[in-house]
Protein backbone atom coordinates (compact mmCIF):
# COMPACT_ATOMS: atom_id res chain seq x y z
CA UNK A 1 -3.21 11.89 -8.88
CA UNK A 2 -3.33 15.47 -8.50
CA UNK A 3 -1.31 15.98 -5.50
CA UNK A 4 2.26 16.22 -5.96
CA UNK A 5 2.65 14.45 -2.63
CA UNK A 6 0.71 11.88 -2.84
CA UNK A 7 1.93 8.61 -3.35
CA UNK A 8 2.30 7.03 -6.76
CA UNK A 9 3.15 3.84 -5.61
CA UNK A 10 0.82 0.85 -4.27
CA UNK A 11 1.74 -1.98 -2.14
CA UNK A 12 -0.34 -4.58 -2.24
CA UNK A 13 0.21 -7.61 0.76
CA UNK A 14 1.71 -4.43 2.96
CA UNK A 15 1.75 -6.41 6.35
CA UNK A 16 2.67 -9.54 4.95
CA UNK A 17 6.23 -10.80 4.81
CA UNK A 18 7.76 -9.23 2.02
CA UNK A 19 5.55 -6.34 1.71
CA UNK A 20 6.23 -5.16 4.95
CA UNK A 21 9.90 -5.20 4.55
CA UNK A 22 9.52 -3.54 1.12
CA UNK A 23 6.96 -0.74 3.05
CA UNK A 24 9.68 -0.26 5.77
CA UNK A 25 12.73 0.38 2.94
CA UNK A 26 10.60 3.05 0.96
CA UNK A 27 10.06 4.52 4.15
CA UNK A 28 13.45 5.24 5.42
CA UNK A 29 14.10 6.18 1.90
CA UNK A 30 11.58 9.14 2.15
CA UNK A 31 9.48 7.67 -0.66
CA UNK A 32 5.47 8.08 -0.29
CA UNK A 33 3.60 5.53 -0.41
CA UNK A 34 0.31 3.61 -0.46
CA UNK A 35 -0.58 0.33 1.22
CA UNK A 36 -3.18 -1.61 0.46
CA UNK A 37 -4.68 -4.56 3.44
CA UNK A 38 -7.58 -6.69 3.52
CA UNK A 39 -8.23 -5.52 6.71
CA UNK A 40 -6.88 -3.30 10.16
CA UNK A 41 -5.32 -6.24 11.92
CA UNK A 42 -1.67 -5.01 11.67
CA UNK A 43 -2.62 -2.22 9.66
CA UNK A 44 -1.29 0.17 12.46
CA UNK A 45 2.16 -1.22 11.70
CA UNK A 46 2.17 0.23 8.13
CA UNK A 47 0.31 3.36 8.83
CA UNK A 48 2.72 4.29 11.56
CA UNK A 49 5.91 4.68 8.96
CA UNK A 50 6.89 8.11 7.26
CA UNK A 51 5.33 8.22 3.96
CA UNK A 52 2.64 5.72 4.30
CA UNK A 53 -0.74 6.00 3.52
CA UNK A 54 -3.12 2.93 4.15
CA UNK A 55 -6.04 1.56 2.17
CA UNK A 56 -8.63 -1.08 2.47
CA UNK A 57 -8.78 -3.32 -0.56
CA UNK A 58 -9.03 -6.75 -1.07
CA UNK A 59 -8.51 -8.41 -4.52
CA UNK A 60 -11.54 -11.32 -3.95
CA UNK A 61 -13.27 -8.04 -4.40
CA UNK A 62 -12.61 -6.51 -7.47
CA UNK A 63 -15.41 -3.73 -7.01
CA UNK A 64 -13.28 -2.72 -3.42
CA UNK A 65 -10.18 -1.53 -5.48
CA UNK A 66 -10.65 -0.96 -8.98
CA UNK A 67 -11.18 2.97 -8.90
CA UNK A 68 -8.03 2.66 -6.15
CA UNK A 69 -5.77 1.32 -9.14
CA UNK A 70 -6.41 3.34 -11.61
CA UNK A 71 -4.33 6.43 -9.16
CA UNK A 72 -0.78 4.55 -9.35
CA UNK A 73 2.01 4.25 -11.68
CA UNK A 74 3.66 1.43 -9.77
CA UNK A 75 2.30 -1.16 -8.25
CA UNK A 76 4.12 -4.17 -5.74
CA UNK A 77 1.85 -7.24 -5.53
CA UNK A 78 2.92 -8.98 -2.67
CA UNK A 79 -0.11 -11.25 -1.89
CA UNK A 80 0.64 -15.13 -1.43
CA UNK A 81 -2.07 -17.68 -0.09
């Protein structure tokens, strides 16, 4: 990524269960960064906390994310069915 600032890190599942826990402790931490949903329902959540920047991306969808990953050194899968 070529801005300093932007985040490095990707959460994946950011307004499920865990994800949104883990998106609320790198947050108060003051560490950027990005969360990827399948869609806005509860997206507002996540994009409302310091440091968060929100993506659309679903893995059934390979073609919807695979440029997205390449940007990240970390990445927190957090996606149950």
């Amino acid at each position: 990524m070529s801005n300093s600032n932007t985040p490095t890190i990707l959460i994946t599942g950011a307004t499920g269960n865990v994800g949104r826990e883990l998106t609320k402790k790198l947050s108060a931490s003051a560490i950027p960064f990005c969360a990827m949903v399948r869609s806005t329902k509860g997206a507002e959540e996540v994009a409302a906390l310091e440091g968060a920047e929100v993506i659309l991306g679903d893995f059934n969808d390979m073609s919807s994310i695979a440029a997205e990953l390449d940007d990240f050194s970390r990445d927190y899968a957090y996606a149950f069915r």
